[in-house]
N, C-alpha and C. Protein backbone atom coordinates (compact mmCIF):
# COMPACT_ATOMS: atom_id res chain seq x y z
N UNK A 1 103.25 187.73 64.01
CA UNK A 1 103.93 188.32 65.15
C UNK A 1 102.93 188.76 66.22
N UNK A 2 102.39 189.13 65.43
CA UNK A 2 101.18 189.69 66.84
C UNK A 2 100.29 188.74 67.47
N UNK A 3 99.82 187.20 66.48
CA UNK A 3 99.61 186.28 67.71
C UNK A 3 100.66 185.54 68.61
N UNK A 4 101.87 186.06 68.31
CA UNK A 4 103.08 184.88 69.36
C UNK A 4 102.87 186.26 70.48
N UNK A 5 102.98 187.57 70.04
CA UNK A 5 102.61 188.06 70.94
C UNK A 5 101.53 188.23 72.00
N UNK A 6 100.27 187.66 71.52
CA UNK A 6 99.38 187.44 72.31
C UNK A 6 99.25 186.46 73.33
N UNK A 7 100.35 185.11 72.49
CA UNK A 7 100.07 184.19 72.97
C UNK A 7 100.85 184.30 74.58
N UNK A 8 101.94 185.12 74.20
CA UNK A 8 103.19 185.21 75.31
C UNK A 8 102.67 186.35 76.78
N UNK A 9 101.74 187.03 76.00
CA UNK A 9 100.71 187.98 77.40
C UNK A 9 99.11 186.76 77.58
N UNK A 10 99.11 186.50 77.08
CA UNK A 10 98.14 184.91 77.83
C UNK A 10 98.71 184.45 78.80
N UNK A 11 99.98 183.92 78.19
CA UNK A 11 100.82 182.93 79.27
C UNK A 11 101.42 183.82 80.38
N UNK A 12 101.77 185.09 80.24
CA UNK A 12 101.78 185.88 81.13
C UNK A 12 100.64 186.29 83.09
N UNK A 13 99.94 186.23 81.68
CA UNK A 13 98.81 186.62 82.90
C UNK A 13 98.01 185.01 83.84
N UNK A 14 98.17 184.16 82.90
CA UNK A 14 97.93 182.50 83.05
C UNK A 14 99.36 182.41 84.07
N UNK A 15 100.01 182.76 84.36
CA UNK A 15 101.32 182.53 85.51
C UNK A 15 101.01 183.29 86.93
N UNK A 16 100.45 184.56 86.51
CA UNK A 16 99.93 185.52 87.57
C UNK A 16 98.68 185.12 88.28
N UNK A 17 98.01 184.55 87.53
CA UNK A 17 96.46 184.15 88.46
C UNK A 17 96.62 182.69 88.97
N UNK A 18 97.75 181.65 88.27
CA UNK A 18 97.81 180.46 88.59
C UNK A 18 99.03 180.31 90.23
N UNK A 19 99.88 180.86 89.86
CA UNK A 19 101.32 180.85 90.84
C UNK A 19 100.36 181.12 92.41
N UNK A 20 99.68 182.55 92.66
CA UNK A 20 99.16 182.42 94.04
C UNK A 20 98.49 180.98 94.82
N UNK A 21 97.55 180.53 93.47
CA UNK A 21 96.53 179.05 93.86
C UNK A 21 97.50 178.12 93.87
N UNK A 22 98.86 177.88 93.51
CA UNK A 22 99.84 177.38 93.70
C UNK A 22 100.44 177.01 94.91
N UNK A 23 101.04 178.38 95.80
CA UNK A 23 101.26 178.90 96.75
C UNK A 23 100.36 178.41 97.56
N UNK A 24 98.86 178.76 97.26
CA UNK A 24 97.85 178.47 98.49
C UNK A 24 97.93 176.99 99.10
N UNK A 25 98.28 175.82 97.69
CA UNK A 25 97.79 174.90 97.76
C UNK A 25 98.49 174.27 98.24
N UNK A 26 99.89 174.48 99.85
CA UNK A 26 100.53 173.96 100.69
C UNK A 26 99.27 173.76 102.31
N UNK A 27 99.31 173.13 102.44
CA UNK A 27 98.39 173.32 103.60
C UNK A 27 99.09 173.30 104.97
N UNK A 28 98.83 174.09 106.19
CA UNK A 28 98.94 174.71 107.28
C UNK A 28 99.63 173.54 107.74
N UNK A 29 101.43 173.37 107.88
CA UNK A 29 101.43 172.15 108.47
C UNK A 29 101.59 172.58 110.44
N UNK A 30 100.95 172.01 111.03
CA UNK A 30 100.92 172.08 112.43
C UNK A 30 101.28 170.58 112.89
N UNK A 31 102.13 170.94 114.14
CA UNK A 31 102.89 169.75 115.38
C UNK A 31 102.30 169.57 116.50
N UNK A 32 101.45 168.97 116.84
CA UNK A 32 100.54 168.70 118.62
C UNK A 32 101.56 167.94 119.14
N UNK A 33 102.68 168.81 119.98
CA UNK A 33 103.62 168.59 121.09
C UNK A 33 103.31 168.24 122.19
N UNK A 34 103.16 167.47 123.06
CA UNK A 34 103.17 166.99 124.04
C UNK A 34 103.29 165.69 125.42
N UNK A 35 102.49 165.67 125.81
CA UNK A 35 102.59 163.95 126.60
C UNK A 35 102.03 163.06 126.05
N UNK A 36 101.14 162.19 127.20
CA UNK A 36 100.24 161.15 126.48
C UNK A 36 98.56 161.30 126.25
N UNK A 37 98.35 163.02 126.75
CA UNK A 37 97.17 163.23 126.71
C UNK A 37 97.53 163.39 124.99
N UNK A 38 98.31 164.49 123.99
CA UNK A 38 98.62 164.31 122.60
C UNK A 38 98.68 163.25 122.44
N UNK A 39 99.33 162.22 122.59
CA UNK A 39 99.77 160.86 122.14
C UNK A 39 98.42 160.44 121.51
N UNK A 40 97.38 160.31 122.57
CA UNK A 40 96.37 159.49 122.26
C UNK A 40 96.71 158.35 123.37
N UNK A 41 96.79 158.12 124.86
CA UNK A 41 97.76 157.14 125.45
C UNK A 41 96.00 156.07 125.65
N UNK A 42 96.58 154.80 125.03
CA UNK A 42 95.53 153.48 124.96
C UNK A 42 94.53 154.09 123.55
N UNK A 43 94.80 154.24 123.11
CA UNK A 43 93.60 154.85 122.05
C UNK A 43 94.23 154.31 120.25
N UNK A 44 93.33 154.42 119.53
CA UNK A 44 93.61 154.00 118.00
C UNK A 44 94.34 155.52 117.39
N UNK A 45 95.33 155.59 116.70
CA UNK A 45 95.99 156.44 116.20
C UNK A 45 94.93 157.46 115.88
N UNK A 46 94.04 157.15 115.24
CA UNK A 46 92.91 157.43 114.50
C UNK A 46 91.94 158.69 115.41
N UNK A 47 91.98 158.39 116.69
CA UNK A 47 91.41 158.95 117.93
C UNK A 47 92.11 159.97 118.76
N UNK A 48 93.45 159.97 118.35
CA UNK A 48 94.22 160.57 119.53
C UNK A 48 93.93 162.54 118.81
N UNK A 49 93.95 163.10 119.72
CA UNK A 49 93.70 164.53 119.68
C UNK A 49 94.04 165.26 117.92
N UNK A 50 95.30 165.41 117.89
CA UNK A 50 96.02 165.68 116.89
C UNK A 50 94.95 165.15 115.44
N UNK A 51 94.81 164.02 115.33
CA UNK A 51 94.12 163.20 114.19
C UNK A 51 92.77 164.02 114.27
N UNK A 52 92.12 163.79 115.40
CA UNK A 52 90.95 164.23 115.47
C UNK A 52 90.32 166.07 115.37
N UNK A 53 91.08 166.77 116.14
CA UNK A 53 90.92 167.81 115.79
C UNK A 53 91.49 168.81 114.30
N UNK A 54 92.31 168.02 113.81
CA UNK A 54 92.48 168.07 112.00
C UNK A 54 91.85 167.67 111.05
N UNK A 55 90.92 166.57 111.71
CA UNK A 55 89.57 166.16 110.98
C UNK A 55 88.68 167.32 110.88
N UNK A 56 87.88 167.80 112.48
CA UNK A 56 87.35 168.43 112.65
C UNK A 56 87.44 170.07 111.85
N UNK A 57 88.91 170.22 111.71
CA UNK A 57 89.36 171.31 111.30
C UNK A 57 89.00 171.64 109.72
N UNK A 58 89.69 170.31 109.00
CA UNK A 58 88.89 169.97 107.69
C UNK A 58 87.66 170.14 107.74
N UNK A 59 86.43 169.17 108.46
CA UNK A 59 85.38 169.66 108.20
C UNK A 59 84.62 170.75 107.99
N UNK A 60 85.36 172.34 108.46
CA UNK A 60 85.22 173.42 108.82
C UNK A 60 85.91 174.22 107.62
N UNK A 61 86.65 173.55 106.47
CA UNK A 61 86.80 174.00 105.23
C UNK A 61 88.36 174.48 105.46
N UNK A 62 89.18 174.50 106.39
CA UNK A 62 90.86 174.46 106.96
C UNK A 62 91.60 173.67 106.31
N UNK A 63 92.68 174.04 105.26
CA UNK A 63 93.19 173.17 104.58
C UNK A 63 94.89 172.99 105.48
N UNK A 64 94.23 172.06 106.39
CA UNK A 64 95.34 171.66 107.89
C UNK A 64 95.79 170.41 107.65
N UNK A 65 97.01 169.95 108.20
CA UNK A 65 97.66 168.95 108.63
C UNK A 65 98.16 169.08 110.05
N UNK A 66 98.09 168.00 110.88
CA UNK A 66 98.22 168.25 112.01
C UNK A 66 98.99 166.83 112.45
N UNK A 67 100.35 166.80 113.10
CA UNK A 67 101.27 165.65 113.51
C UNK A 67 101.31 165.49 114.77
N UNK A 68 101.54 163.90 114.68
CA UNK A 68 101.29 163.78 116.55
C UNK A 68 102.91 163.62 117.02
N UNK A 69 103.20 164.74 117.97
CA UNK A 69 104.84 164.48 118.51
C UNK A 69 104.38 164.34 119.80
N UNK A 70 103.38 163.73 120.60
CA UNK A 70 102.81 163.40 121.42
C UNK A 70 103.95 162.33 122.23
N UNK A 71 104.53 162.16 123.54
CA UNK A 71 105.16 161.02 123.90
C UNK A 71 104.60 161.05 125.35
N UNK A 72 103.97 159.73 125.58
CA UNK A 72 103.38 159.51 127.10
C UNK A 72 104.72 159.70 128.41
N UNK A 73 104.08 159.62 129.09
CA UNK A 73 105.02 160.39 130.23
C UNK A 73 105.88 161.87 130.12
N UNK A 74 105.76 162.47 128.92
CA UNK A 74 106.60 163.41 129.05
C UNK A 74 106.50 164.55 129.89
N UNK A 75 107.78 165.34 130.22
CA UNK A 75 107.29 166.31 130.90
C UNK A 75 108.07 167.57 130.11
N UNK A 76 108.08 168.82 131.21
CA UNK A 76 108.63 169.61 130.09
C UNK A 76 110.15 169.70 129.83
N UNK A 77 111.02 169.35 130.54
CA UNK A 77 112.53 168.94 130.37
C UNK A 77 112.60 168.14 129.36
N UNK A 78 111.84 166.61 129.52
CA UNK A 78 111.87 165.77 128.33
C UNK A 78 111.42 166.65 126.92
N UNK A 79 110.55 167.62 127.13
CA UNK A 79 110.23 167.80 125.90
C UNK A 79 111.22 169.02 125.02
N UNK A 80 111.91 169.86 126.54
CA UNK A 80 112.80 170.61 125.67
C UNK A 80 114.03 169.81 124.93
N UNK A 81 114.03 169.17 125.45
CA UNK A 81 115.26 168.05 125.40
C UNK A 81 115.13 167.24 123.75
N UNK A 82 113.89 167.59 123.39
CA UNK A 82 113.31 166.65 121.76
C UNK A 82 112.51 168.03 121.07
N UNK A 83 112.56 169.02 121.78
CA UNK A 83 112.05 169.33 120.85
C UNK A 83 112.85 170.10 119.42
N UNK A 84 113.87 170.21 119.24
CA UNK A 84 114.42 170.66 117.85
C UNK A 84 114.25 169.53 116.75
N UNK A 85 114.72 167.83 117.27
CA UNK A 85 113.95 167.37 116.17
C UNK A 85 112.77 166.79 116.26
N UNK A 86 111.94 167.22 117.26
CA UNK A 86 110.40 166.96 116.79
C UNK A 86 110.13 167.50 115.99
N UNK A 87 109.91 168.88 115.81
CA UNK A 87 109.46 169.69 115.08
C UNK A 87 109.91 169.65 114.09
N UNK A 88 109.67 169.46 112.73
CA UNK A 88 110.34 169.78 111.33
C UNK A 88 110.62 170.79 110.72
N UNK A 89 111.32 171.52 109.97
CA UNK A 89 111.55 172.33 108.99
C UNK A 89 109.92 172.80 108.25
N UNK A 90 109.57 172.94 108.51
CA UNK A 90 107.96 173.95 107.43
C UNK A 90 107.24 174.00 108.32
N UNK A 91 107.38 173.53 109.70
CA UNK A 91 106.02 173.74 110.52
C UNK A 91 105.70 175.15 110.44
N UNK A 92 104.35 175.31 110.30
CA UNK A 92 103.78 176.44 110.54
C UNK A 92 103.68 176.90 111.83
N UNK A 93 103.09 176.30 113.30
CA UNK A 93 102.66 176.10 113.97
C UNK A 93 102.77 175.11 115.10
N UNK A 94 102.86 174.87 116.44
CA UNK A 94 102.97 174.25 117.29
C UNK A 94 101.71 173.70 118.47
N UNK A 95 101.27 172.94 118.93
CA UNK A 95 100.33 172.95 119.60
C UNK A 95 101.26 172.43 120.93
N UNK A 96 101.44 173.40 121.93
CA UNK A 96 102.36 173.02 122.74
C UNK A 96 101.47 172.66 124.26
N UNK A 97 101.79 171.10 124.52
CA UNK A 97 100.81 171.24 125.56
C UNK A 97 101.68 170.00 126.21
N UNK A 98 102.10 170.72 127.48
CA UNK A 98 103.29 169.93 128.31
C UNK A 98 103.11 170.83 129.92
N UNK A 99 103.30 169.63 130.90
CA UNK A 99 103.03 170.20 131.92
C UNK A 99 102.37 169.39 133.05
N UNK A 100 101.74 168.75 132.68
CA UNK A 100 100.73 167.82 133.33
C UNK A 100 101.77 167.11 134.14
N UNK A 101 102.19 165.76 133.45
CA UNK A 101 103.71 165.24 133.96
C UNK A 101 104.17 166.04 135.55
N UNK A 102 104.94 167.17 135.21
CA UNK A 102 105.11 167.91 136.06
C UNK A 102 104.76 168.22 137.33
N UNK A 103 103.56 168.56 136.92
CA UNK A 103 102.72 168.58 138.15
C UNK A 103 102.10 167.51 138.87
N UNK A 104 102.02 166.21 137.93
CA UNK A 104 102.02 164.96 138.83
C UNK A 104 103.33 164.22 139.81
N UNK A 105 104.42 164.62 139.22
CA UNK A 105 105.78 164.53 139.88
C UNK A 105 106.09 165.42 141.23
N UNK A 106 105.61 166.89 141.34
CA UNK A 106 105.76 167.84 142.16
C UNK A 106 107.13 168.38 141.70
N UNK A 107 107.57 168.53 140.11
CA UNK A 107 108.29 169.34 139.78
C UNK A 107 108.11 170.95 140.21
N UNK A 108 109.28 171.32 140.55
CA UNK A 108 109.33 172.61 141.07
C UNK A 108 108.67 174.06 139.78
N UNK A 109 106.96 174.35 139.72
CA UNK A 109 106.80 175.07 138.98
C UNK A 109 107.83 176.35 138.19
N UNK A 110 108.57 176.64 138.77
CA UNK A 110 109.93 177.54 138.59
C UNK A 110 110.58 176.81 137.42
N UNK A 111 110.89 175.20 137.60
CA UNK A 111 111.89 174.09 136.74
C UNK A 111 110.77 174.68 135.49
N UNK A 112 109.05 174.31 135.21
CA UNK A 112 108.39 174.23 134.49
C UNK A 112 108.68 175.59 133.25
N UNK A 113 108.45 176.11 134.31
CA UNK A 113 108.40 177.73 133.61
C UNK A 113 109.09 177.93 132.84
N UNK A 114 110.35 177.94 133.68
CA UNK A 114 112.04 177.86 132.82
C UNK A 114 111.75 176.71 131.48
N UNK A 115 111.38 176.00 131.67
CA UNK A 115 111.58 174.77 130.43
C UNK A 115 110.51 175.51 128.87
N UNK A 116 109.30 175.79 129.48
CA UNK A 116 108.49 176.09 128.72
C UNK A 116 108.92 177.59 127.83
N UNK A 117 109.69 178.41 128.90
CA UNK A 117 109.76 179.47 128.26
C UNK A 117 110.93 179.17 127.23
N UNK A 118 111.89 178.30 127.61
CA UNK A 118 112.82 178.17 126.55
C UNK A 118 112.60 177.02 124.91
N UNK A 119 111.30 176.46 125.30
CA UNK A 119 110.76 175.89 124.00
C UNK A 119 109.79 176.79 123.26
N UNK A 120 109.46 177.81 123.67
CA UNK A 120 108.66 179.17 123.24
C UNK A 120 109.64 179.75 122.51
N UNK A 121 110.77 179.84 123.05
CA UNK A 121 111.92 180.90 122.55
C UNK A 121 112.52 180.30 121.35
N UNK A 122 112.37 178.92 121.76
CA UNK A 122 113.33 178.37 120.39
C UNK A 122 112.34 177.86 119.32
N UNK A 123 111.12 177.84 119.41
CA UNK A 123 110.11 177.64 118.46
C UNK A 123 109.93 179.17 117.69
N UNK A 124 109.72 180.58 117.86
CA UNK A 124 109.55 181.38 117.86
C UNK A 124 110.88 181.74 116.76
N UNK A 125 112.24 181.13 117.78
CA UNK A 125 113.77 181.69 116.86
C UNK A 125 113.80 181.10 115.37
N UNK A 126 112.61 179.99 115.44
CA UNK A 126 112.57 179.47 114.05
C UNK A 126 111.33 179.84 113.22
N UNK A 127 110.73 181.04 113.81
CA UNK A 127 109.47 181.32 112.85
C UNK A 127 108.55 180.42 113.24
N UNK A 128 108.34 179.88 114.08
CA UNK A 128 107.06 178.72 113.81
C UNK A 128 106.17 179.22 115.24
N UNK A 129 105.07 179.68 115.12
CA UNK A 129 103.87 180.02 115.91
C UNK A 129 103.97 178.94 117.17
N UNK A 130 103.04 179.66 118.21
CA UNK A 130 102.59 178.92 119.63
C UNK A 130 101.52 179.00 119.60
N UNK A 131 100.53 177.59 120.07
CA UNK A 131 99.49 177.78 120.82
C UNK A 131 99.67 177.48 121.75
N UNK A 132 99.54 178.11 122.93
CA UNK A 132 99.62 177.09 124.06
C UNK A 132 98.96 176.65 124.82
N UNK A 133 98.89 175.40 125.14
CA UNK A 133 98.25 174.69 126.10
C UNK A 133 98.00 174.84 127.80
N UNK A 134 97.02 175.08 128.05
CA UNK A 134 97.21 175.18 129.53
C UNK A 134 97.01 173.88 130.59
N UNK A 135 97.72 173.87 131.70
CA UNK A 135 97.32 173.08 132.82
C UNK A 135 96.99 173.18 134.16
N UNK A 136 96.55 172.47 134.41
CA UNK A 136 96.17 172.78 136.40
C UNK A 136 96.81 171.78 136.87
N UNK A 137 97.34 172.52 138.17
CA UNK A 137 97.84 171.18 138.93
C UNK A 137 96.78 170.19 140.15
N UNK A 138 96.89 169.66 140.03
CA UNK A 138 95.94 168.22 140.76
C UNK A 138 95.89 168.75 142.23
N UNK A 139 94.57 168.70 142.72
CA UNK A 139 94.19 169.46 144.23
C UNK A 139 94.93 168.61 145.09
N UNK A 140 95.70 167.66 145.04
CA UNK A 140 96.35 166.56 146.17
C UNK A 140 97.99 167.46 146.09
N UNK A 141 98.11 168.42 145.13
CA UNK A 141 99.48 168.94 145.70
C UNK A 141 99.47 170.20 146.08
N UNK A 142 98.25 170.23 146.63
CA UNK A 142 97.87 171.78 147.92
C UNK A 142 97.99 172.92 147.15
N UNK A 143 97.61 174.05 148.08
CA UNK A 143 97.24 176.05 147.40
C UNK A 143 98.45 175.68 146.98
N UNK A 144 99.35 175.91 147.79
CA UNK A 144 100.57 176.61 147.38
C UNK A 144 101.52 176.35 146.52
N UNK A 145 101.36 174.78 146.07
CA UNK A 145 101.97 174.48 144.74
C UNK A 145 101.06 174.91 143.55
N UNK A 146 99.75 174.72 143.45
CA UNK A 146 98.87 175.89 142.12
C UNK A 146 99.02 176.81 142.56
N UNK A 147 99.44 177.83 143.61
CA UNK A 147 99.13 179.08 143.25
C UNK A 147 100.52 179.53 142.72
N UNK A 148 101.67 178.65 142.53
CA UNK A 148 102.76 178.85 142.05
C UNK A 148 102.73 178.28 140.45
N UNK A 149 102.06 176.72 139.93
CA UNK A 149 102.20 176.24 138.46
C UNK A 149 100.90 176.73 137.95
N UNK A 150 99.23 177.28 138.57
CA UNK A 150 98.67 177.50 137.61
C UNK A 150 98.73 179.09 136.55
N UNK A 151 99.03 179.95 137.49
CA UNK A 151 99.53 180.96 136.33
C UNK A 151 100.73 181.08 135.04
N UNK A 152 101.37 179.93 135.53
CA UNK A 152 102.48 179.95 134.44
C UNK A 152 101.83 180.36 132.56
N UNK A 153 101.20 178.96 132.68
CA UNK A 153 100.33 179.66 131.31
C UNK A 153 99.99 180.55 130.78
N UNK A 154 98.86 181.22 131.47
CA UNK A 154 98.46 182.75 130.99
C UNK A 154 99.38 183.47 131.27
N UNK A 155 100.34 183.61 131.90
CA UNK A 155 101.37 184.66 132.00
C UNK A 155 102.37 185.09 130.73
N UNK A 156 102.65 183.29 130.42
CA UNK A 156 103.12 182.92 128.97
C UNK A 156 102.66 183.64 127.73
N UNK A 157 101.56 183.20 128.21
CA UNK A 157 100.34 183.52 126.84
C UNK A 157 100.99 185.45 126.62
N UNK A 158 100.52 185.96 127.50
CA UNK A 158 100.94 187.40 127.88
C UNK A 158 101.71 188.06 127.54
N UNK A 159 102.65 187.04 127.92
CA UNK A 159 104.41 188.10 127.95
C UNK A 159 104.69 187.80 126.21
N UNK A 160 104.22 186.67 125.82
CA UNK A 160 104.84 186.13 124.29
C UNK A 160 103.64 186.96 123.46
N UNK A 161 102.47 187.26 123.75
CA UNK A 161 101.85 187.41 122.68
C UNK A 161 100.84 186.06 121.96
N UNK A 162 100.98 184.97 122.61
CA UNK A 162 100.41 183.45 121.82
C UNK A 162 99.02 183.55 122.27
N UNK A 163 98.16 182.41 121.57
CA UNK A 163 97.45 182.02 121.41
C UNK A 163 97.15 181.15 122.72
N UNK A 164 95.81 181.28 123.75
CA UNK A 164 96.17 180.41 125.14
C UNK A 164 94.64 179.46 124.98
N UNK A 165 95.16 178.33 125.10
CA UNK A 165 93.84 177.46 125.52
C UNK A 165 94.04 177.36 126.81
N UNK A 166 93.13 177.33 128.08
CA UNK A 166 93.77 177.80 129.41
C UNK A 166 94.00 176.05 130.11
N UNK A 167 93.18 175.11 129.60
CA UNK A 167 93.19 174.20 130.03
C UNK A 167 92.69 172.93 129.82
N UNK A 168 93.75 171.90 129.14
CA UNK A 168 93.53 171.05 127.93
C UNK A 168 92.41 170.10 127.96
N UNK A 169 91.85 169.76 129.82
CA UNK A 169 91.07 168.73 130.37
C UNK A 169 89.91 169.48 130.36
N UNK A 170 89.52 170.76 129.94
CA UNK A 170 88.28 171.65 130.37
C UNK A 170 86.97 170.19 129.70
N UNK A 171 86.45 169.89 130.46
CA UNK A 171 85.21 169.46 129.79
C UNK A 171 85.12 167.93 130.53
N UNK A 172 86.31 167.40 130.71
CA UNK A 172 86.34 166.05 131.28
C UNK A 172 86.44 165.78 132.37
N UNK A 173 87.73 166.10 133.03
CA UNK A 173 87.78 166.10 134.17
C UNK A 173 87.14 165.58 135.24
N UNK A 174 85.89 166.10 135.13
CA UNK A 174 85.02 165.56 136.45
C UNK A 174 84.24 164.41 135.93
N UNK A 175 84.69 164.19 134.72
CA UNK A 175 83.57 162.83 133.96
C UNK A 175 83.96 161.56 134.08
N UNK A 176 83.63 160.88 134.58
CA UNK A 176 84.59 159.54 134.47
C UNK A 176 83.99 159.35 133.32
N UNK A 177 82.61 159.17 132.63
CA UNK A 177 82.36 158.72 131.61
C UNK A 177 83.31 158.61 130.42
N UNK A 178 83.68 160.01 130.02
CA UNK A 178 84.70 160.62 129.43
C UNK A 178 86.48 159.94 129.46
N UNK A 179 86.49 159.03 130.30
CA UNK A 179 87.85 158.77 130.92
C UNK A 179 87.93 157.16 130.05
N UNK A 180 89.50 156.85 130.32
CA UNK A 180 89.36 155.29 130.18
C UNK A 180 89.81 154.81 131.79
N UNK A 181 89.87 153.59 132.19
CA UNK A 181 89.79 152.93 133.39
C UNK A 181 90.90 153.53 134.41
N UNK A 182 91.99 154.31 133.49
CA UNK A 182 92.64 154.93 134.80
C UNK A 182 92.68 155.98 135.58
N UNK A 183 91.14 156.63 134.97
CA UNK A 183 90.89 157.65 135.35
C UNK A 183 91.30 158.92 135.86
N UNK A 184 92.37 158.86 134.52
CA UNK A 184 93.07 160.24 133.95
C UNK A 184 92.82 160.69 132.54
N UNK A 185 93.10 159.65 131.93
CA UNK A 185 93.03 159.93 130.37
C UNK A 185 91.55 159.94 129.40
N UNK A 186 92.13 160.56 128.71
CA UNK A 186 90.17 160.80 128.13
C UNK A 186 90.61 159.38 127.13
N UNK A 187 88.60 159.08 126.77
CA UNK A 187 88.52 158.05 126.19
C UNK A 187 88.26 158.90 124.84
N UNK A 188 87.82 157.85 123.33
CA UNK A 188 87.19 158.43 122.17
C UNK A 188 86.36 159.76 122.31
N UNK A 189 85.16 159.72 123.35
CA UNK A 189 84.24 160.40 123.70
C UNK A 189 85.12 161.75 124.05
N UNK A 190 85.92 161.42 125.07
CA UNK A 190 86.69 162.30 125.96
C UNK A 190 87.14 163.52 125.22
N UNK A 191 88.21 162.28 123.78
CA UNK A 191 88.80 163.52 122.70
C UNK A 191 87.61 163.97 121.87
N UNK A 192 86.71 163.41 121.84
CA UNK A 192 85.59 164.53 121.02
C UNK A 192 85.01 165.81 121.54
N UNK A 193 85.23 165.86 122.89
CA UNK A 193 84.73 166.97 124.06
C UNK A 193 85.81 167.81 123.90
N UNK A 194 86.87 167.73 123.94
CA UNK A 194 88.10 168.38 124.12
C UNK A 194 88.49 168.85 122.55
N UNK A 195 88.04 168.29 121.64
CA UNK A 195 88.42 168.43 120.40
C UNK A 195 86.95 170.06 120.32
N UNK A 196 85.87 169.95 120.22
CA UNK A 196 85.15 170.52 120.19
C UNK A 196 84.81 171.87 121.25
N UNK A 197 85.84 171.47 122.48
CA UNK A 197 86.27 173.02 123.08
C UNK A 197 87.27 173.93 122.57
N UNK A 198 87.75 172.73 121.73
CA UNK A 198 89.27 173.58 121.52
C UNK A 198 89.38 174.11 120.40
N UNK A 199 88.33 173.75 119.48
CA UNK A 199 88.11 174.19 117.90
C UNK A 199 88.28 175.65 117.96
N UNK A 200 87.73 175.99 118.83
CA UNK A 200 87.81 177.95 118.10
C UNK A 200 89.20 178.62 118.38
N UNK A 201 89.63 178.14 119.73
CA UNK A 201 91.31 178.38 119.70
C UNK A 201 92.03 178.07 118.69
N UNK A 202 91.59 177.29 118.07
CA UNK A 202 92.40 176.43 116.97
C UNK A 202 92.19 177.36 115.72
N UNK A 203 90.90 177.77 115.82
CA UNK A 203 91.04 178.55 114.06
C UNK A 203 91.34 179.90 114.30
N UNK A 204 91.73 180.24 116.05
CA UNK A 204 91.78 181.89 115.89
C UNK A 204 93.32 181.71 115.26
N UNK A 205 93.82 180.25 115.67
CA UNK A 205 95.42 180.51 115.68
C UNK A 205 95.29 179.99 113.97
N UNK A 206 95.17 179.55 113.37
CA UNK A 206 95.31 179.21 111.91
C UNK A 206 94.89 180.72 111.12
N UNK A 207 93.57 181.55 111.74
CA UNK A 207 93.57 182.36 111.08
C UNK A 207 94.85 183.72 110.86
N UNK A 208 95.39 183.42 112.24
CA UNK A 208 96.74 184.40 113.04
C UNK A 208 97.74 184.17 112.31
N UNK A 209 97.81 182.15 111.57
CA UNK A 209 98.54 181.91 110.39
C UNK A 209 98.76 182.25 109.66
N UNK A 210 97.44 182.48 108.86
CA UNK A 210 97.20 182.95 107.77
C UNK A 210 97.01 184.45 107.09
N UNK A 211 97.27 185.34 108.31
CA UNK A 211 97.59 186.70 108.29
C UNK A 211 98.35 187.14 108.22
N UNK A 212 99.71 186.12 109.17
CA UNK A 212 100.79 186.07 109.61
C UNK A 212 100.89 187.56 110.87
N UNK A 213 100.16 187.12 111.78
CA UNK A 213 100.04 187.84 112.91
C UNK A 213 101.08 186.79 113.64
């Protein structure tokens, strides 16, 4: 009797130290929402942002998954418009980066705002974290349309509490090197620059995960 009893506080305590490493061993699933800069637009699956900065993330000991809901041309109407089933059921996390579109159209920053704040709201109503992405609008649509779409972001960032990368092109932009021939979109190189600015935003928000801040 007293070894079935032993055996049954073994298996006891063998449930208690095993069940957490259990638990742990789901990894961070995250969604990179956006246009065709997410997409990866002309690029090998393999290359496009999402892939690459979940590599990077791994390398850094992050037990991440990261999905591309990336669709070229999108803007942020299109994206409120997809985003309940983009996103899946367990996402942890969102990498929300929409806007660009927009501001190449001369959508009315006001339309933007409104769109973004209501995919914040409904990502949030389901438990699932924001990072968000920032954008600038293109110097050919004058002060007064940026001084109306570039604060939207950080204001966001602000009022919600999220996580803000201020601006998804920081590093390229002025590079053509960095670009492919249409000299908008980043090339391989491009997403390695952008992947490697964006890394520490990325683990403040996984760590914010993993606190559940």
């Amino acid at each position: 009797m007293r070894i079935k009893g032993f055996c049954t506080f073994l298996l006891a305590i063998t449930a208690i130290v095993i069940m957490p490493a259990i638990s742990r061993a789901e990894p961070f699933s995250l969604v990179g929402f956006g246009d065709s800069l997410m997409a990866g637009y002309q690029l090998p699956a393999e290359d496009a942002f999402p892939a690459r900065l979940e590599k990077a993330l791994r390398a850094k000991g992050h037990d991440v998954t990261i999905s591309n809901a990336g669709v070229s041309g999108d803007t942020t109407s299109g994206g409120l418009a997809r985003i309940d089933w983009s996103v899946p059921d367990g996402t942890k996390g969102v990498i929300l980066e929409l806007g660009a579109n927009d501001a190449l159209r001369g959508i009315a920053p006001e339309e933007s705002r409104k769109n973004l704040v209501a995919m914040i709201e409904k990502l949030k109503s389901r438990g699932i974290a924001v990072l968000l992405v920032g954008m600038m609008a293109p110097p050919n649509m004058g002060a007064d349309y940026a001084a109306r779409f570039n604060p939207i972001y950080p204001e966001l960032a602000k009022t919600y509490g999220l996580e803000l990368y201020p601006f998804f092109l920081d590093g390229i932009v002025e590079d053509a090197k960095l670009k492919i021939e249409d000299g908008m979109h980043p090339n391989g190189d491009g997403i390695g620059v952008m992947v490697d600015r964006f890394q520490p935003s990325a683990e403040r928000f996984l760590q914010s995960l993993s606190t559940g801040g």
